[in-house]
PDB file of N, CA and C in Angstrom:
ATOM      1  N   UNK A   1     -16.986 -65.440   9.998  1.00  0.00           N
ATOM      2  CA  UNK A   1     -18.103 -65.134  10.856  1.00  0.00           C
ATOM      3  C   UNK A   1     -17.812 -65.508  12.300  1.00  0.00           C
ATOM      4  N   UNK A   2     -17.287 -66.625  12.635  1.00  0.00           N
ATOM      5  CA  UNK A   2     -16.688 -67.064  13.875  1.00  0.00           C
ATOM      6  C   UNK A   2     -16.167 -65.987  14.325  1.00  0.00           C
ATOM      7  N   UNK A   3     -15.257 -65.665  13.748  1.00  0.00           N
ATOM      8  CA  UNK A   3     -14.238 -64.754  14.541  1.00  0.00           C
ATOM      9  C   UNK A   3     -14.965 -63.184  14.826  1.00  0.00           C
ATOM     10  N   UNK A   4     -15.812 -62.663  13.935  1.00  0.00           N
ATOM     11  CA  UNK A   4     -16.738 -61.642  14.766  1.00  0.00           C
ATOM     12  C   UNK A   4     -17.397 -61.906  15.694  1.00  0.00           C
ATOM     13  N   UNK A   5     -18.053 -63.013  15.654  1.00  0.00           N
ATOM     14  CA  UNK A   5     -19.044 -63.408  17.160  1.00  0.00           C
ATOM     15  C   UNK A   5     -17.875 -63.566  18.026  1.00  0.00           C
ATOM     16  N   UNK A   6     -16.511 -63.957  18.181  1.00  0.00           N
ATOM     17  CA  UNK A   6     -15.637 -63.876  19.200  1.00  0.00           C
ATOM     18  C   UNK A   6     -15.496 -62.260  19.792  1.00  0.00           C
ATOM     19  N   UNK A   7     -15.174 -61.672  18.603  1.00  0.00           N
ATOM     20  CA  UNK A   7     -14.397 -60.290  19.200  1.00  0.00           C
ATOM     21  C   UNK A   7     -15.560 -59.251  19.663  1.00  0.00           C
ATOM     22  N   UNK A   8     -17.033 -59.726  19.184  1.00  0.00           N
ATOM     23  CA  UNK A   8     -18.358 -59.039  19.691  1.00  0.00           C
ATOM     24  C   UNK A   8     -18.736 -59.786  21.178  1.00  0.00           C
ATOM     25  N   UNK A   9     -18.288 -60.960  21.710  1.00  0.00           N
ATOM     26  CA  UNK A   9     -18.350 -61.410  22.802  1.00  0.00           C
ATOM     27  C   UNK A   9     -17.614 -61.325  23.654  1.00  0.00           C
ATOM     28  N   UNK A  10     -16.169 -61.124  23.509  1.00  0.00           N
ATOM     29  CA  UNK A  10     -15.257 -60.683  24.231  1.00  0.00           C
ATOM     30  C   UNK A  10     -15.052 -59.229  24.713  1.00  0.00           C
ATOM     31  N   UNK A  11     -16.237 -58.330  23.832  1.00  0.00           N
ATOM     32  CA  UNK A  11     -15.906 -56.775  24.197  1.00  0.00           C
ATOM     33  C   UNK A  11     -15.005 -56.399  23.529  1.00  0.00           C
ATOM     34  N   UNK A  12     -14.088 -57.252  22.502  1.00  0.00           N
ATOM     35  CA  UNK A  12     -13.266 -56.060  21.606  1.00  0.00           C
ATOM     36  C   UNK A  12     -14.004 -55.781  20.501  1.00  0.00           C
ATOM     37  N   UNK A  13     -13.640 -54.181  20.671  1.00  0.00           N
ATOM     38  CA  UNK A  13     -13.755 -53.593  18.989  1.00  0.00           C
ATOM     39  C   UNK A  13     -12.593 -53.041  18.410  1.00  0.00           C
ATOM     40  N   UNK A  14     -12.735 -52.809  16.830  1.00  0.00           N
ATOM     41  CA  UNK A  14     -11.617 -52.046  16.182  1.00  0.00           C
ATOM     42  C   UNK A  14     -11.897 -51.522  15.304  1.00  0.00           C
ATOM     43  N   UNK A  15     -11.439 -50.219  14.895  1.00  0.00           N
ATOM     44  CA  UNK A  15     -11.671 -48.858  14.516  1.00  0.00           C
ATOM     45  C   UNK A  15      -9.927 -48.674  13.779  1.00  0.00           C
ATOM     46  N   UNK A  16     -10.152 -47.838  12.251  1.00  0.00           N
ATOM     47  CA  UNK A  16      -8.834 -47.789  11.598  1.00  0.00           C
ATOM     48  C   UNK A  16      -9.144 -46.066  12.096  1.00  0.00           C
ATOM     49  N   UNK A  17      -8.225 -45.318  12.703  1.00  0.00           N
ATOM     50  CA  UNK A  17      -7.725 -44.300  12.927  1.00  0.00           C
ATOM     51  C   UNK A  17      -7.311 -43.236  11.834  1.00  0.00           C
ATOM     52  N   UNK A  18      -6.443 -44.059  11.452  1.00  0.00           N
ATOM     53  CA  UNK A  18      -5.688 -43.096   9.945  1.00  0.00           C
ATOM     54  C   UNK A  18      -5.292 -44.391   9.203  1.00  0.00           C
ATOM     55  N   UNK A  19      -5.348 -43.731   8.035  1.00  0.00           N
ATOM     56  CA  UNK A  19      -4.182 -44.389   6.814  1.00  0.00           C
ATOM     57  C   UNK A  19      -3.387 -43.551   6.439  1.00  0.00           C
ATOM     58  N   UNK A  20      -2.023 -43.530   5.742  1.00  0.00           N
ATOM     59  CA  UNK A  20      -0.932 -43.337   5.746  1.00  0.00           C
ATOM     60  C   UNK A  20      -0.268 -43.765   4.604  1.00  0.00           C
ATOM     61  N   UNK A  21       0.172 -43.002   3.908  1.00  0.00           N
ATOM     62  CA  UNK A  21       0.646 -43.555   2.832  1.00  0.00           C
ATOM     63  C   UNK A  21       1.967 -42.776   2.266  1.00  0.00           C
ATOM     64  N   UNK A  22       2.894 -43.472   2.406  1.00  0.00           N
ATOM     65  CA  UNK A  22       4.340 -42.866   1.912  1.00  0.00           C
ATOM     66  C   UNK A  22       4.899 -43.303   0.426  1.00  0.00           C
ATOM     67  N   UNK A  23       5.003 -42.549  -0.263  1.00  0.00           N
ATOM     68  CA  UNK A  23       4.784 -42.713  -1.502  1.00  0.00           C
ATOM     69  C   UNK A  23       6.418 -43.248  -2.564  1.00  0.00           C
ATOM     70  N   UNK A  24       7.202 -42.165  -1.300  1.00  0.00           N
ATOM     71  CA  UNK A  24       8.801 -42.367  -1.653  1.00  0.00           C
ATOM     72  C   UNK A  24       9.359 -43.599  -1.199  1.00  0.00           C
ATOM     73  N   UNK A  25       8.639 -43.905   0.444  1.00  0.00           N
ATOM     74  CA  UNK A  25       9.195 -45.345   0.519  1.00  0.00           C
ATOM     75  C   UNK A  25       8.604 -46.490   0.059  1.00  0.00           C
ATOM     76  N   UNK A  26       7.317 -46.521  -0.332  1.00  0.00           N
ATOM     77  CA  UNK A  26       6.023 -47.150  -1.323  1.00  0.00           C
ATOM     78  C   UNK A  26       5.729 -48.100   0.570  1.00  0.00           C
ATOM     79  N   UNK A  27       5.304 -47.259   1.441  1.00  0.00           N
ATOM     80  CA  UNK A  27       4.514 -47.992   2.558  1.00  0.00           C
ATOM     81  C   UNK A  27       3.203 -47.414   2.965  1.00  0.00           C
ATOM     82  N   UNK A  28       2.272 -48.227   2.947  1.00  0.00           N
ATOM     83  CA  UNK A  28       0.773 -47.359   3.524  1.00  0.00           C
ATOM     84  C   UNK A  28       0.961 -48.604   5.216  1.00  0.00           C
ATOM     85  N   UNK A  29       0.475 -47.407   5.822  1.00  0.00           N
ATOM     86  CA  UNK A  29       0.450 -47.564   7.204  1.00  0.00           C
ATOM     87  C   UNK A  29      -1.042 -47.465   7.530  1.00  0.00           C
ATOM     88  N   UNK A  30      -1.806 -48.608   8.515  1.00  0.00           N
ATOM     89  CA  UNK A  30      -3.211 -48.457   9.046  1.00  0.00           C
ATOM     90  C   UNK A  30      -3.119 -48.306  10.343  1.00  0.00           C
ATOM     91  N   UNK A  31      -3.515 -47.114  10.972  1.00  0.00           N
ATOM     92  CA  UNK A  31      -3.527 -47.153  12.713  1.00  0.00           C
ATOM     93  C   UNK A  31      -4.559 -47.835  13.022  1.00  0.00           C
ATOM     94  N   UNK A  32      -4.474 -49.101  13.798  1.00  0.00           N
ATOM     95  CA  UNK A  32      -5.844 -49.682  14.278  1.00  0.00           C
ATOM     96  C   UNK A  32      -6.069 -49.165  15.642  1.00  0.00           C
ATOM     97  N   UNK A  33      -6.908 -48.841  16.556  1.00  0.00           N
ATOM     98  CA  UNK A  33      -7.214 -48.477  17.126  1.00  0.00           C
ATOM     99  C   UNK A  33      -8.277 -49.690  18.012  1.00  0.00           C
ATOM    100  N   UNK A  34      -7.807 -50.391  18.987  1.00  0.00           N
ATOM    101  CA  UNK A  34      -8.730 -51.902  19.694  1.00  0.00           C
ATOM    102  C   UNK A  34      -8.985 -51.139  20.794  1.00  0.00           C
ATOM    103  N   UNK A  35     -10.264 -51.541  21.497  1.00  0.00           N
ATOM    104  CA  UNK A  35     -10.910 -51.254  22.512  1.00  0.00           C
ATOM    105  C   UNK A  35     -11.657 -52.319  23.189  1.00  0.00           C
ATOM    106  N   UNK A  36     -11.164 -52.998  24.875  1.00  0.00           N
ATOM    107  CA  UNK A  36     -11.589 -53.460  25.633  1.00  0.00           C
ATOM    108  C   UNK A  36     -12.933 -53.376  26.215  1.00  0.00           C
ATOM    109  N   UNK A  37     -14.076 -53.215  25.488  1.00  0.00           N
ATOM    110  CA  UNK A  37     -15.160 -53.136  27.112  1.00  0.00           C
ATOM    111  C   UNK A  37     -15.563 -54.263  27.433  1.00  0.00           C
ATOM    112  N   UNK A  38     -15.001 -55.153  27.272  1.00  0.00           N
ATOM    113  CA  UNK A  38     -15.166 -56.615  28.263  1.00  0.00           C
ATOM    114  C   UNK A  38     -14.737 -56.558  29.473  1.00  0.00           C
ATOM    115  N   UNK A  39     -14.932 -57.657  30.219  1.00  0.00           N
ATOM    116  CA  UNK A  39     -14.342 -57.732  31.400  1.00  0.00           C
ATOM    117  C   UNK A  39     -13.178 -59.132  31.169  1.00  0.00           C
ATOM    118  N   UNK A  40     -12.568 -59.334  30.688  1.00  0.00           N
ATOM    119  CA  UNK A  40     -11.242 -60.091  30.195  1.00  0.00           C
ATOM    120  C   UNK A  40     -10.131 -59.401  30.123  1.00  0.00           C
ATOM    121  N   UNK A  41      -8.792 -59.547  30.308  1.00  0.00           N
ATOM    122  CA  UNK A  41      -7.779 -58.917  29.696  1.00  0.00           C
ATOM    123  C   UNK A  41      -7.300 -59.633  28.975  1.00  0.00           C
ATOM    124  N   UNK A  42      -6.784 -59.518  28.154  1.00  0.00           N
ATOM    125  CA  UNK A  42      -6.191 -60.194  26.497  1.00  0.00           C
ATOM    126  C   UNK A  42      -4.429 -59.984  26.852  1.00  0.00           C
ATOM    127  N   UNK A  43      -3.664 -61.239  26.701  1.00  0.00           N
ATOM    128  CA  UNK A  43      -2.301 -61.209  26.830  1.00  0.00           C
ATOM    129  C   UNK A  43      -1.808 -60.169  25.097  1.00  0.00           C
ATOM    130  N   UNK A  44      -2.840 -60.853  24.255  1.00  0.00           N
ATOM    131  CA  UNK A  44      -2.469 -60.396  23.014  1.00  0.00           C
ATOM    132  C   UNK A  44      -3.629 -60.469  21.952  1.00  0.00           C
ATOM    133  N   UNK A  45      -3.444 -59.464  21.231  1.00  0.00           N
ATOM    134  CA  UNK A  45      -4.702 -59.328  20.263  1.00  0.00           C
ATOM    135  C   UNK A  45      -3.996 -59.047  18.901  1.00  0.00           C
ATOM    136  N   UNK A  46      -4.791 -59.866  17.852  1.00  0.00           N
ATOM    137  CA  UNK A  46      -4.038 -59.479  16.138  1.00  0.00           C
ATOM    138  C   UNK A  46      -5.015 -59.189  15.272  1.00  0.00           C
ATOM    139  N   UNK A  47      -4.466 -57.763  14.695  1.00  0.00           N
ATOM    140  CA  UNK A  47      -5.760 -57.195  13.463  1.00  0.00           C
ATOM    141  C   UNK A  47      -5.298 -57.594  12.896  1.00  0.00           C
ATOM    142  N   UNK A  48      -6.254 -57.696  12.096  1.00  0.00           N
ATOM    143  CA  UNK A  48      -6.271 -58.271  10.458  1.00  0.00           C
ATOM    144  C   UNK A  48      -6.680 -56.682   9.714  1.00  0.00           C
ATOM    145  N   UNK A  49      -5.980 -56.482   8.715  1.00  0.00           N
ATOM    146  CA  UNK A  49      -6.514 -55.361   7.524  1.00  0.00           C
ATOM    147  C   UNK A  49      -6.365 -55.324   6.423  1.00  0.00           C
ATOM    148  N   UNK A  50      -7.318 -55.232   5.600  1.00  0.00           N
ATOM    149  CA  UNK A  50      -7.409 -54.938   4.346  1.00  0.00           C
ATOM    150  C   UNK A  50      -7.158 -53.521   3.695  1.00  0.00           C
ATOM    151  N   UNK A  51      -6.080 -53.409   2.913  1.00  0.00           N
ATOM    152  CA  UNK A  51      -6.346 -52.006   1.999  1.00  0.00           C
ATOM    153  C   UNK A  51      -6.742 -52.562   0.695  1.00  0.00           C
ATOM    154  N   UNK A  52      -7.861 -51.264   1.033  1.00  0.00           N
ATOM    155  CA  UNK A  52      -8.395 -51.153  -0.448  1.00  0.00           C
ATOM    156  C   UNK A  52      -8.239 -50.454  -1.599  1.00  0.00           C
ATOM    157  N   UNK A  53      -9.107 -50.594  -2.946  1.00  0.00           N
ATOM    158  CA  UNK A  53      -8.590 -49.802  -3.451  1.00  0.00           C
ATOM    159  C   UNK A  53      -9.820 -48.663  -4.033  1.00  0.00           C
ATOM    160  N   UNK A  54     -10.124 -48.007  -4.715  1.00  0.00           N
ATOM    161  CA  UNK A  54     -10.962 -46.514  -4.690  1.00  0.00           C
ATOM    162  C   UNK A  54     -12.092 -47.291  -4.902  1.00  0.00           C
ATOM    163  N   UNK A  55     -12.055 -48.595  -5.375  1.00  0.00           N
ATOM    164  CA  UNK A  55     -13.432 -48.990  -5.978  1.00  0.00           C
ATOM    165  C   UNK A  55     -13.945 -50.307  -4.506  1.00  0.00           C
ATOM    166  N   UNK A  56     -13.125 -50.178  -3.313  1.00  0.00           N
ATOM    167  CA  UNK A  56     -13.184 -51.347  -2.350  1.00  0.00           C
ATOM    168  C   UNK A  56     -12.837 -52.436  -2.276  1.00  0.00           C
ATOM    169  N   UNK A  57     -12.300 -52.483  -3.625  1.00  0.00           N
ATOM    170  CA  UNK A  57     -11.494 -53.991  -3.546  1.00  0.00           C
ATOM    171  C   UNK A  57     -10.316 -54.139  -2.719  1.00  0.00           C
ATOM    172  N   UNK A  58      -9.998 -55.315  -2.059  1.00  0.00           N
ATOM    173  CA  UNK A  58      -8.969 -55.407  -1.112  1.00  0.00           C
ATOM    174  C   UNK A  58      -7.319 -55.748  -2.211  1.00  0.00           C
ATOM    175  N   UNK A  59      -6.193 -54.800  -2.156  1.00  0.00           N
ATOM    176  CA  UNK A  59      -5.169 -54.844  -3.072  1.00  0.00           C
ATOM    177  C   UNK A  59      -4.276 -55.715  -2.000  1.00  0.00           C
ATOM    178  N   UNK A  60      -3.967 -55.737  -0.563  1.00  0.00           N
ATOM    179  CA  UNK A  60      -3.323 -55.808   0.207  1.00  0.00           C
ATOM    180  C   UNK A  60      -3.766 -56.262   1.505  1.00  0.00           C
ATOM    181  N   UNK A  61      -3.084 -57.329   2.347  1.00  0.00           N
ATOM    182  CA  UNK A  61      -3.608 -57.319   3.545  1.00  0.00           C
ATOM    183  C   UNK A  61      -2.255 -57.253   4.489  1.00  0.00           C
ATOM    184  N   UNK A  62      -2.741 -56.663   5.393  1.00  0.00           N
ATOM    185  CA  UNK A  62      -1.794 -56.828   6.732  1.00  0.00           C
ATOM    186  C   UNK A  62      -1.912 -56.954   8.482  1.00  0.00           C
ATOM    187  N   UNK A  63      -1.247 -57.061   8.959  1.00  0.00           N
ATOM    188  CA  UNK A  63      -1.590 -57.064  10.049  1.00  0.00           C
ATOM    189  C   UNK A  63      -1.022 -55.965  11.501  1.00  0.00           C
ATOM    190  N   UNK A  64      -1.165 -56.018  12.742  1.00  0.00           N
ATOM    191  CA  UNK A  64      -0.689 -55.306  13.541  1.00  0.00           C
ATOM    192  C   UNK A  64      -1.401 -56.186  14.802  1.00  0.00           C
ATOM    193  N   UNK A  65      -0.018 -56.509  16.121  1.00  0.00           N
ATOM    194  CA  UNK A  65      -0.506 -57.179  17.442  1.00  0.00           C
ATOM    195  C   UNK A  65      -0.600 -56.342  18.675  1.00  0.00           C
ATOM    196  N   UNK A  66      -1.631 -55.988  19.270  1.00  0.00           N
ATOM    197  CA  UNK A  66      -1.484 -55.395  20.383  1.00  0.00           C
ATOM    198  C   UNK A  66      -1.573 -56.265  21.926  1.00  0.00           C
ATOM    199  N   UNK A  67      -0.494 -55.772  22.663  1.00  0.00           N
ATOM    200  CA  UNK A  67      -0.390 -56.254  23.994  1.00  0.00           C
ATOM    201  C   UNK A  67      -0.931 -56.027  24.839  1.00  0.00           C
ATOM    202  N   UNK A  68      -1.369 -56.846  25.908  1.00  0.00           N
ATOM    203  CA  UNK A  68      -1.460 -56.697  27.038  1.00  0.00           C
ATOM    204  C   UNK A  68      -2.771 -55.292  27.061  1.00  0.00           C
ATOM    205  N   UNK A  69      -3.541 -55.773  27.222  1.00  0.00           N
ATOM    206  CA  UNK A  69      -5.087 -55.408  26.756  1.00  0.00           C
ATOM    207  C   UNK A  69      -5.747 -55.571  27.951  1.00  0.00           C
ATOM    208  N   UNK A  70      -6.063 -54.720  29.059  1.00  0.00           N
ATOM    209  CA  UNK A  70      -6.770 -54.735  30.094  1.00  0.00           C
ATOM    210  C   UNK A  70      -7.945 -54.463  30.312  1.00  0.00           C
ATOM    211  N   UNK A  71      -9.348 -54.891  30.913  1.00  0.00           N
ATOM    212  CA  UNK A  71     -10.899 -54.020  30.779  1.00  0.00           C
ATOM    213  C   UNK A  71     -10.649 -52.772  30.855  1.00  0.00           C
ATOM    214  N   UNK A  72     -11.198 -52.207  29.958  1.00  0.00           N
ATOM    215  CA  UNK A  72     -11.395 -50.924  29.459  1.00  0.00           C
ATOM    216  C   UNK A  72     -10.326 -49.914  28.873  1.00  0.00           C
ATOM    217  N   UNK A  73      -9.673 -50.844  28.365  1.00  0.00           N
ATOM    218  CA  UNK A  73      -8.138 -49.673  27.974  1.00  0.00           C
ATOM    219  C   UNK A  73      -8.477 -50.006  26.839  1.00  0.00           C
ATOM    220  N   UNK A  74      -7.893 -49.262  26.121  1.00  0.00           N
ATOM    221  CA  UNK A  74      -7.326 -48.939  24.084  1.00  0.00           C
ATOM    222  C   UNK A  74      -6.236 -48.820  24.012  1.00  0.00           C
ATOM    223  N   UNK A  75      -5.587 -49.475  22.803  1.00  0.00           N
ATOM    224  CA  UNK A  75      -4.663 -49.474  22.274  1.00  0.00           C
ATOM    225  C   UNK A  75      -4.260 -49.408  21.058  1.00  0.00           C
ATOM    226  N   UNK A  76      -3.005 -49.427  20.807  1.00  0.00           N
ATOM    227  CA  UNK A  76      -3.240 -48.716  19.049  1.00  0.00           C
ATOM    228  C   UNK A  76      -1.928 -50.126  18.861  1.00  0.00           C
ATOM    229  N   UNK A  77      -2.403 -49.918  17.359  1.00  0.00           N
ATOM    230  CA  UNK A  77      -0.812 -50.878  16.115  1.00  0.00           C
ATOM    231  C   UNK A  77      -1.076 -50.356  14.836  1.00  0.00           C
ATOM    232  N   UNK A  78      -0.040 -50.899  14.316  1.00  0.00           N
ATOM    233  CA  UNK A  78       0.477 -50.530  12.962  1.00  0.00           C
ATOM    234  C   UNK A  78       0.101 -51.350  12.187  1.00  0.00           C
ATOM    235  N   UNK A  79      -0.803 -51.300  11.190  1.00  0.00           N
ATOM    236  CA  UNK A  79      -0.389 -52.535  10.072  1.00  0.00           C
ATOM    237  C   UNK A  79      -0.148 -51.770   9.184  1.00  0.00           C
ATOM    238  N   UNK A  80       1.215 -52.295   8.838  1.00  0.00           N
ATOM    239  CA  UNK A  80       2.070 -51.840   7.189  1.00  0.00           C
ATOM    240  C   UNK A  80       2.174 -52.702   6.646  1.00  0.00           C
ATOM    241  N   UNK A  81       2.332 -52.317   5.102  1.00  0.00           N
ATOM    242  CA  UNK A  81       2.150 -52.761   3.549  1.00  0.00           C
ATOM    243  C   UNK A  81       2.933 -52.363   2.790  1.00  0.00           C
ATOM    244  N   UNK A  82       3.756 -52.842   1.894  1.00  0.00           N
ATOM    245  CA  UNK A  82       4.456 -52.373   0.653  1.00  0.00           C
ATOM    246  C   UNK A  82       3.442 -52.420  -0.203  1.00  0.00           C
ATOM    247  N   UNK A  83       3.237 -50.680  -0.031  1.00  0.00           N
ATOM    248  CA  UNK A  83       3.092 -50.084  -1.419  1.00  0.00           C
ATOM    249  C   UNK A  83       2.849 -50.349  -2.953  1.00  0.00           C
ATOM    250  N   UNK A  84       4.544 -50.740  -3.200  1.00  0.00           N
ATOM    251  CA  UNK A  84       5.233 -51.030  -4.474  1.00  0.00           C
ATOM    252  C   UNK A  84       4.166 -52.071  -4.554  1.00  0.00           C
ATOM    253  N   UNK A  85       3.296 -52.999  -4.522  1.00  0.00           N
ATOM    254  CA  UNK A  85       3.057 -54.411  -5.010  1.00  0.00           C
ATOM    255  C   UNK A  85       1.735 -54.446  -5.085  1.00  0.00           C
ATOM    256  N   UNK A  86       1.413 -53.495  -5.182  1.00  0.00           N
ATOM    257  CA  UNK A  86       0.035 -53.015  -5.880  1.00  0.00           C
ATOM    258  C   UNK A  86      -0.424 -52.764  -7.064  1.00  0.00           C
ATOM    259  N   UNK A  87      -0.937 -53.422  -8.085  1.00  0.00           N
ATOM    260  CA  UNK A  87      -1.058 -52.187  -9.281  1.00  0.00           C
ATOM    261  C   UNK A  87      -2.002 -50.668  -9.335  1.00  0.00           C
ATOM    262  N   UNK A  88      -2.992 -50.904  -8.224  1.00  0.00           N
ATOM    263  CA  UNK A  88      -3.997 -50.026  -8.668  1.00  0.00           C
ATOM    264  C   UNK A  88      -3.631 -49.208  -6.978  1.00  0.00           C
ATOM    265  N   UNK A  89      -3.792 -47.603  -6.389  1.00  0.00           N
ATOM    266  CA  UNK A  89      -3.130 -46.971  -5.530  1.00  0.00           C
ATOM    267  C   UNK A  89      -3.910 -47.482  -4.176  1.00  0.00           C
ATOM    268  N   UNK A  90      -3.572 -47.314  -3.019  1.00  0.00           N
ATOM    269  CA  UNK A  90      -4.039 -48.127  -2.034  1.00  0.00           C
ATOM    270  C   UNK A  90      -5.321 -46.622  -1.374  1.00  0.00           C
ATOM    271  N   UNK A  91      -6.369 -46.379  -1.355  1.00  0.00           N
ATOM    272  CA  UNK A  91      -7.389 -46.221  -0.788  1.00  0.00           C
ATOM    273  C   UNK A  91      -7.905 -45.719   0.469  1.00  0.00           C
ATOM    274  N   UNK A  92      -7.865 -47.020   1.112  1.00  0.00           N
ATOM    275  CA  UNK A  92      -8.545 -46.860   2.455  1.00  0.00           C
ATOM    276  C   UNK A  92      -8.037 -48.606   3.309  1.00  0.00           C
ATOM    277  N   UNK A  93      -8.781 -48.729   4.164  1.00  0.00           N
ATOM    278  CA  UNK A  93      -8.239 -49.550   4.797  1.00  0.00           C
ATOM    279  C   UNK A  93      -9.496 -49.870   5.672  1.00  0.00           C
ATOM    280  N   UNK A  94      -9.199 -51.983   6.085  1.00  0.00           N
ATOM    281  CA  UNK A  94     -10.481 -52.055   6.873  1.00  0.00           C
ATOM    282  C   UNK A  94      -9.893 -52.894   7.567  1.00  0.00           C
ATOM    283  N   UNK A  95     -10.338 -53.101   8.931  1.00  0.00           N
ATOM    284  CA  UNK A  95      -9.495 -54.038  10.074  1.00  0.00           C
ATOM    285  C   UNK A  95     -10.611 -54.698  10.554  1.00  0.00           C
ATOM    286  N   UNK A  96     -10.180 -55.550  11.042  1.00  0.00           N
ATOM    287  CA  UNK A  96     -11.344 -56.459  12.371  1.00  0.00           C
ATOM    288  C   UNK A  96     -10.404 -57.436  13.198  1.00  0.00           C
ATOM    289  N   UNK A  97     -11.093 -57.711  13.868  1.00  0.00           N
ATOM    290  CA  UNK A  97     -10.047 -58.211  14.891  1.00  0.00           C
ATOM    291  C   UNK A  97      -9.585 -60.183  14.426  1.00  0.00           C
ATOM    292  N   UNK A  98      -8.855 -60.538  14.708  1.00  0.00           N
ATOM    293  CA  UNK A  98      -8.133 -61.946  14.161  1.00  0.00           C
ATOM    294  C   UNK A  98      -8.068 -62.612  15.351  1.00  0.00           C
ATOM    295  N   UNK A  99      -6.823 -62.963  15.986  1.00  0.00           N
ATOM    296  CA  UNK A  99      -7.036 -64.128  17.012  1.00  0.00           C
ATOM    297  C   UNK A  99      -6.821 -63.109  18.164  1.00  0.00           C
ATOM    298  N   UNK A 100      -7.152 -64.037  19.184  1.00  0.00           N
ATOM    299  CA  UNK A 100      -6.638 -63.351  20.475  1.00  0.00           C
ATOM    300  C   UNK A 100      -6.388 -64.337  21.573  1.00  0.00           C
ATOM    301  N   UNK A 101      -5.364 -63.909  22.237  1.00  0.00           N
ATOM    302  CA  UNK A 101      -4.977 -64.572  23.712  1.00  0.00           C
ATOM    303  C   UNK A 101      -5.465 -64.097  24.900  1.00  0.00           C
ATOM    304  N   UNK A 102      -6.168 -65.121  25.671  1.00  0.00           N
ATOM    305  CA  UNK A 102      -6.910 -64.002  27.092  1.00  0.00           C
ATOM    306  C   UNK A 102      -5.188 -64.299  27.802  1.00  0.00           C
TER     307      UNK A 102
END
């Protein structure tokens, strides 16, 4: 809960873009998508994400860091996952924001 009242006070939000899922190399990929409308710039920002699975349960977590975060810019990261270490197929995906550096 802390850490939402941070990233709702600081003006960041985050939004998963796409999921991605490669089946041959067993990697699901989450585009996070962070957005500045604060007036802070962030040296560095880290999602946190959950993939889920068809029924919402979280199978997997990962992460992705975005840099250098200025008022009012967006930026995108990657959080990837092996696949393989799942039993049940990976879903969907949910992010929120984790720590950050002004």
């Amino acid at each position: 809960m802390l850490v939402a009242l941070v990233a709702l006070a600081s003006g960041l939000s985050v939004t998963v873009d796409s999921l991605s899922i490669d089946n041959r190399r067993h990697i699901a990929s989450a585009i996070a998508r962070v957005t500045n409308s604060g007036t802070n710039a962030f040296e560095s920002v880290y999602v946190n994400c959950a993939f889920l699975d068809a029924s919402g349960r979280a199978v997997q977590v990962g992460g992705a860091l975005v840099s250098n975060l200025a008022p009012g810019e967006t930026a995108f990261g990657s959080a990837d996952v092996d696949s393989s270490l799942v039993a049940t197929p990976i879903a969907s995906a949910s992010c929120r924001i984790g720590m950050t550096q002004p």
